[in-house]
Each structure stands twice: as C-alpha cells, then as structure tokens.
Protein backbone atom coordinates (compact mmCIF):
# COMPACT_ATOMS: atom_id res chain seq x y z
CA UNK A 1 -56.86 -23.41 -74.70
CA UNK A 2 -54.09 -26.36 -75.63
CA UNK A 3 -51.29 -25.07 -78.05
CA UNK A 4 -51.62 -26.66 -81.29
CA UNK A 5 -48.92 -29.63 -81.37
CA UNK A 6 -46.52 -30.14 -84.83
CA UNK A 7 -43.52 -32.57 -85.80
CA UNK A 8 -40.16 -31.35 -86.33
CA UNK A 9 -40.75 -32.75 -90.08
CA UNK A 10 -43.93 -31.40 -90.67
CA UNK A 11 -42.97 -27.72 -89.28
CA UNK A 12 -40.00 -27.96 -91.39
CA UNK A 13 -42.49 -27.86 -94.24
CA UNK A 14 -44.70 -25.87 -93.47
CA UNK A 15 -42.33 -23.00 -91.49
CA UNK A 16 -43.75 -20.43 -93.45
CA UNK A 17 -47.12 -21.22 -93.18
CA UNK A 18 -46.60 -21.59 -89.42
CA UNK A 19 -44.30 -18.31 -89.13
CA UNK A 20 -48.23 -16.64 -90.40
CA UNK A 21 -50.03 -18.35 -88.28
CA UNK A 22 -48.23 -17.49 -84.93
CA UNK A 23 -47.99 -13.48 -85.96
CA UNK A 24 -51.61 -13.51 -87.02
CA UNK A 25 -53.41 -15.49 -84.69
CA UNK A 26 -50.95 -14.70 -81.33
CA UNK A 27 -50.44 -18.35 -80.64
CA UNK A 28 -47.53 -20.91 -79.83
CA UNK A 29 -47.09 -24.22 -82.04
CA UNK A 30 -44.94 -26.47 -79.76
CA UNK A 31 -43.13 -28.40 -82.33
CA UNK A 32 -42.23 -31.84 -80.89
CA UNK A 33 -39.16 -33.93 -81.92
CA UNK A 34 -37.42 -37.25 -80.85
CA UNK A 35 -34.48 -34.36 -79.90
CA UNK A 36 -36.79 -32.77 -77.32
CA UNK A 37 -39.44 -30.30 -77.98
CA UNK A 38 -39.74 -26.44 -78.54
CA UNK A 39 -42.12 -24.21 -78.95
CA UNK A 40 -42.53 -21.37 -81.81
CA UNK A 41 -43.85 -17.92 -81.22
CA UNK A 42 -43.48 -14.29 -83.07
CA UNK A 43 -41.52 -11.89 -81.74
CA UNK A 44 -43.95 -9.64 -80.79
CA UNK A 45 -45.08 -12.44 -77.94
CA UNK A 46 -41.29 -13.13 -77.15
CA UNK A 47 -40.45 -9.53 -76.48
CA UNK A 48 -43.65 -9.04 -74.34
CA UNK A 49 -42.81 -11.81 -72.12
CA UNK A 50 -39.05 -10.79 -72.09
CA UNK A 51 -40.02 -7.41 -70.39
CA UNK A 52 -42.46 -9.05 -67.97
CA UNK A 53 -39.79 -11.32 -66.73
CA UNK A 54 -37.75 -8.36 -66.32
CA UNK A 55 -39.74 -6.68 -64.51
CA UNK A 56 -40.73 -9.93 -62.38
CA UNK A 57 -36.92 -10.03 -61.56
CA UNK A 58 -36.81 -6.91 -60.24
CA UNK A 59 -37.60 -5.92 -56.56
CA UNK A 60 -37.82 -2.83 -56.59
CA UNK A 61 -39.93 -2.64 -59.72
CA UNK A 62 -41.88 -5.38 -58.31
CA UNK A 63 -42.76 -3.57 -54.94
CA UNK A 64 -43.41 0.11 -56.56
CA UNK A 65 -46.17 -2.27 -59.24
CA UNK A 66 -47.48 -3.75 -55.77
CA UNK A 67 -47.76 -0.22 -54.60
CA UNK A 68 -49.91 1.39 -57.92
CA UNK A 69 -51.43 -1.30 -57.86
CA UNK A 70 -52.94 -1.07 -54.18
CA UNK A 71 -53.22 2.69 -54.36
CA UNK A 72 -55.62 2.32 -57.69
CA UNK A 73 -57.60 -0.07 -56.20
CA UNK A 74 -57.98 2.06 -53.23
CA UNK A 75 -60.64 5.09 -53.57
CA UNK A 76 -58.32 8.36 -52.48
CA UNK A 77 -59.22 9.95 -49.58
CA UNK A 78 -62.22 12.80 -49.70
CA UNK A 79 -60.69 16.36 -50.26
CA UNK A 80 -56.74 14.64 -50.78
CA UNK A 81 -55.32 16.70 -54.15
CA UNK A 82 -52.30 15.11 -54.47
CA UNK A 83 -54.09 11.77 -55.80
CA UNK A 84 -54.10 13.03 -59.46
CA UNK A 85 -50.79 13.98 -59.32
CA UNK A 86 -48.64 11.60 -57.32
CA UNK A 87 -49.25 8.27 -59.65
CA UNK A 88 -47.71 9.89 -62.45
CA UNK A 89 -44.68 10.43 -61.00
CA UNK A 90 -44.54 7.19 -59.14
CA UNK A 91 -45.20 5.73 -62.57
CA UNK A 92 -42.45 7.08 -64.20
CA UNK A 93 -40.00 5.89 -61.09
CA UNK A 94 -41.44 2.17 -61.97
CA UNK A 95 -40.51 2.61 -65.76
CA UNK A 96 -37.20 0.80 -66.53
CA UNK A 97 -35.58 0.40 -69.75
CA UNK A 98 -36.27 -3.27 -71.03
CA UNK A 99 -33.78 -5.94 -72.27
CA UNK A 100 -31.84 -5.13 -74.94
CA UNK A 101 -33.61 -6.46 -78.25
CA UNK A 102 -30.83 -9.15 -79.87
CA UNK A 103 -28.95 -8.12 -83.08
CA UNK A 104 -30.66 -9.39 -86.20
CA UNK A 105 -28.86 -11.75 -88.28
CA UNK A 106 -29.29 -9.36 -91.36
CA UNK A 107 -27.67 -6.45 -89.76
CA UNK A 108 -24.47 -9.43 -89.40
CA UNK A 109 -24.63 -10.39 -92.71
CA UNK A 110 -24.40 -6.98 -94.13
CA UNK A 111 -21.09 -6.05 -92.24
CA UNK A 112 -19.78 -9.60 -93.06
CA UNK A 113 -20.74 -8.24 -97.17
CA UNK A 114 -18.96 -5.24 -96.01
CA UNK A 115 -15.50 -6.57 -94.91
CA UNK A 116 -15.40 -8.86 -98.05
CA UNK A 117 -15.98 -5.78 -100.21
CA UNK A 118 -13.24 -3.98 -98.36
CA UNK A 119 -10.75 -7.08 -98.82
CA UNK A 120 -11.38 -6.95 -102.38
C-alpha cells in the first residue's frame, strides 16, 4: 500500500486535518520538501516501532523471542507437564522495560510558567 505523498506547503495547511488522519486511519503521510523529506505518524505508531527496535537491538531479548518462538511452534512432548508452565516464566525473563517516552513540551512550558511566577 504506497503512503499517501504531501508538500511541505500543503501539510502546513492542512496539519490538523492530517494530525486526524494519521491517528484515525494508522497511516504515514511522507511530506516532501525541496529541504528533504519526512514522514508524519501518531504517536501511538512511533512508540510501537520504538519498542520493536529495542527489542531488535537486543541479543539477548532477541535469542529468548527466537526461543518462544520455536518452542510454540513446536507441539510439547506427550506426557511433558512442565510445557504449561515453563513459557510463562521464560516470558517474563524476555520482558524488558521499553525506551523512556520523551518529555512533552507542555509539561516544559508549565515549569517555565512556574519559575516566572516565582521571579515575580
């Protein structure tokens, strides 16, 4: 499916519009510009693929997801108990904490309103 393709000028008008489109619909609008190109996603998209490429970075994460992986494709073995049990806990060992989400520019603002105040 190609990503829908806008001008700098024309997302500049139409940023809110856009800003709907990309939460509602989960796509990317690659804006293109004589400045180089970008592309314009929500947040929701940006933080998903922020964890998976910190989990791709990872080796060890990467070779216990390899591992799950193989073992649920794999039928356990007649009479073997310890199937039910053992991916939970090797599930838990793959779970990492992800990327720290970045400060929002609102949060700044505020203590910026703050230390004004203060001055006063």
């Amino acid at each position: 499916m190609p990503v829908p393709a806008t001008t700098v000028k024309s997302a500049r008008k139409n940023l809110k519009s856009l800003v709907r489109e990309v939460n509602r619909d989960t796509v990317a609008v690659e804006i293109v510009g004589d400045q180089g190109n970008a592309v314009l996603i929500s947040l929701a998209r940006y933080t998903a693929l922020r964890e998976a490429t910190f989990l791709l970075r990872s080796p060890e994460l990467m070779d216990s997801l390899r591992r799950e992986a193989a073992r649920s494709l794999s039928p356990p073995a007649p009479g073997d108990d310890s199937a039910d049990s053992e991916p939970a806990a090797s599930a838990e060992a793959a779970v990492s904490t992800p990327p720290p989400e970045p400060k929002s520019r609102t949060r700044k603002k505020n203590k910026r309103k703050k230390k004004r105040a203060h001055r006063r």
